[in-house]
Protein backbone atom coordinates (compact mmCIF):
# COMPACT_ATOMS: atom_id res chain seq x y z
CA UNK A 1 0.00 0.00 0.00
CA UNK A 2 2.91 2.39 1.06
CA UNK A 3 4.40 2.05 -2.65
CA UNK A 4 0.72 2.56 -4.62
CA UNK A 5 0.75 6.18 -2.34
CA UNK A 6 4.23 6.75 -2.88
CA UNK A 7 3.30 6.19 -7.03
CA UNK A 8 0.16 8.43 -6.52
CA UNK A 9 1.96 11.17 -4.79
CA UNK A 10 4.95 11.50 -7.60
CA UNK A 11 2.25 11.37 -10.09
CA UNK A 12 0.46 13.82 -7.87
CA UNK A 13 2.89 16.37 -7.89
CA UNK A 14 3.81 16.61 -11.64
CA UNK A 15 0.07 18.06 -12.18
CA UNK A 16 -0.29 21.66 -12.68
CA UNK A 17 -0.98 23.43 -9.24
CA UNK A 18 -4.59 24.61 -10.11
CA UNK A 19 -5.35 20.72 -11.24
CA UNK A 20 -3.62 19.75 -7.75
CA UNK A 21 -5.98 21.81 -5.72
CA UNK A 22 -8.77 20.58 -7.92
CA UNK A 23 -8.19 17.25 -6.76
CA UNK A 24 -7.63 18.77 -3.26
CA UNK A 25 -11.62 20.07 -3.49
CA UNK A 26 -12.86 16.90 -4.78
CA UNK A 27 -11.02 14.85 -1.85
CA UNK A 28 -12.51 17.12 1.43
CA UNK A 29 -15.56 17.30 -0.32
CA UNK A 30 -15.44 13.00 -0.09
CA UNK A 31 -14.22 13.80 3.53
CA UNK A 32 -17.07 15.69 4.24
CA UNK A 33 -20.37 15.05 2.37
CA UNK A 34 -21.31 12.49 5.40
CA UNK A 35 -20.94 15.85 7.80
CA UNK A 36 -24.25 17.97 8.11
CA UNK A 37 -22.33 21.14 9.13
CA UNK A 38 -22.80 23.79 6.76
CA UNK A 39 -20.61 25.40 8.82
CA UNK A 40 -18.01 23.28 7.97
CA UNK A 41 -18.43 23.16 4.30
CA UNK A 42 -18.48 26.69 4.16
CA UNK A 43 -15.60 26.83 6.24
CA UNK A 44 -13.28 24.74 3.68
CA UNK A 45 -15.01 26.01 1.06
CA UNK A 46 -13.64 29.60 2.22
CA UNK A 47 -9.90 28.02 3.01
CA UNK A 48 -9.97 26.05 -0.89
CA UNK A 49 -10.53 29.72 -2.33
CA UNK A 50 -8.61 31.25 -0.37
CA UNK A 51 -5.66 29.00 -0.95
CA UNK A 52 -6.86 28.65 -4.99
CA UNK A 53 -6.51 32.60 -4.88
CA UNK A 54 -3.31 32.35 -3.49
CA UNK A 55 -1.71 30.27 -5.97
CA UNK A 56 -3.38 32.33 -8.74
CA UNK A 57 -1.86 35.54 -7.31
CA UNK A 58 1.46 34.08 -6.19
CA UNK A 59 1.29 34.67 -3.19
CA UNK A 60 1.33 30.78 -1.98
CA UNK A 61 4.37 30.29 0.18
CA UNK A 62 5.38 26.93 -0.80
CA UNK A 63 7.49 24.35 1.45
CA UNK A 64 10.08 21.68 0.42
CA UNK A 65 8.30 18.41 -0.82
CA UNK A 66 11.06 16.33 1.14
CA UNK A 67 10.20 18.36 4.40
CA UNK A 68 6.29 18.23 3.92
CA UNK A 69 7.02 14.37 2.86
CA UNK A 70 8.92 13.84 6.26
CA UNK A 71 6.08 15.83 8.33
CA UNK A 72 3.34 13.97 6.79
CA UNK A 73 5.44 10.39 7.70
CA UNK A 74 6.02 11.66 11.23
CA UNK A 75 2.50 12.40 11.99
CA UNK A 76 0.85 9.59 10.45
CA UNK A 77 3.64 6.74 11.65
């Protein structure tokens, strides 16, 4: 399973950054169509823009793939 992510993720990251945050969208929305919160939705919905205007205005600050890699390992080990 660890290699099928690791495969996903490289394939992941050589998509444009506006398809990457598409995919992004789709995946909370998964996470949270089972939540009746509209509070919630609205909530992420405000962070995806916010983040999607970011990136369109370069103003994203961006961190090292290896780093985020090594934080995403550490919290989910």
């Amino acid at each position: 399973m660890q290699q099928n992510i690791e495969k996903l993720t490289t394939e992941l990251i050589r998509l444009p950054k506006r398809e990457r945050l598409e995919i992004v969208r789709f995946l909370l929305f998964l996470d949270n169509r089972s939540s009746d919160s509209e509070d919630t939705d609205s909530a992420w919905e405000k962070e995806i823009t916010d983040r999607v205007r970011a990136v369109d205005e370069r103003t994203a600050i961006g961190i090292d793939y290896d780093k985020a890699m090594q934080k995403i390992e550490k919290r989910f080990a």
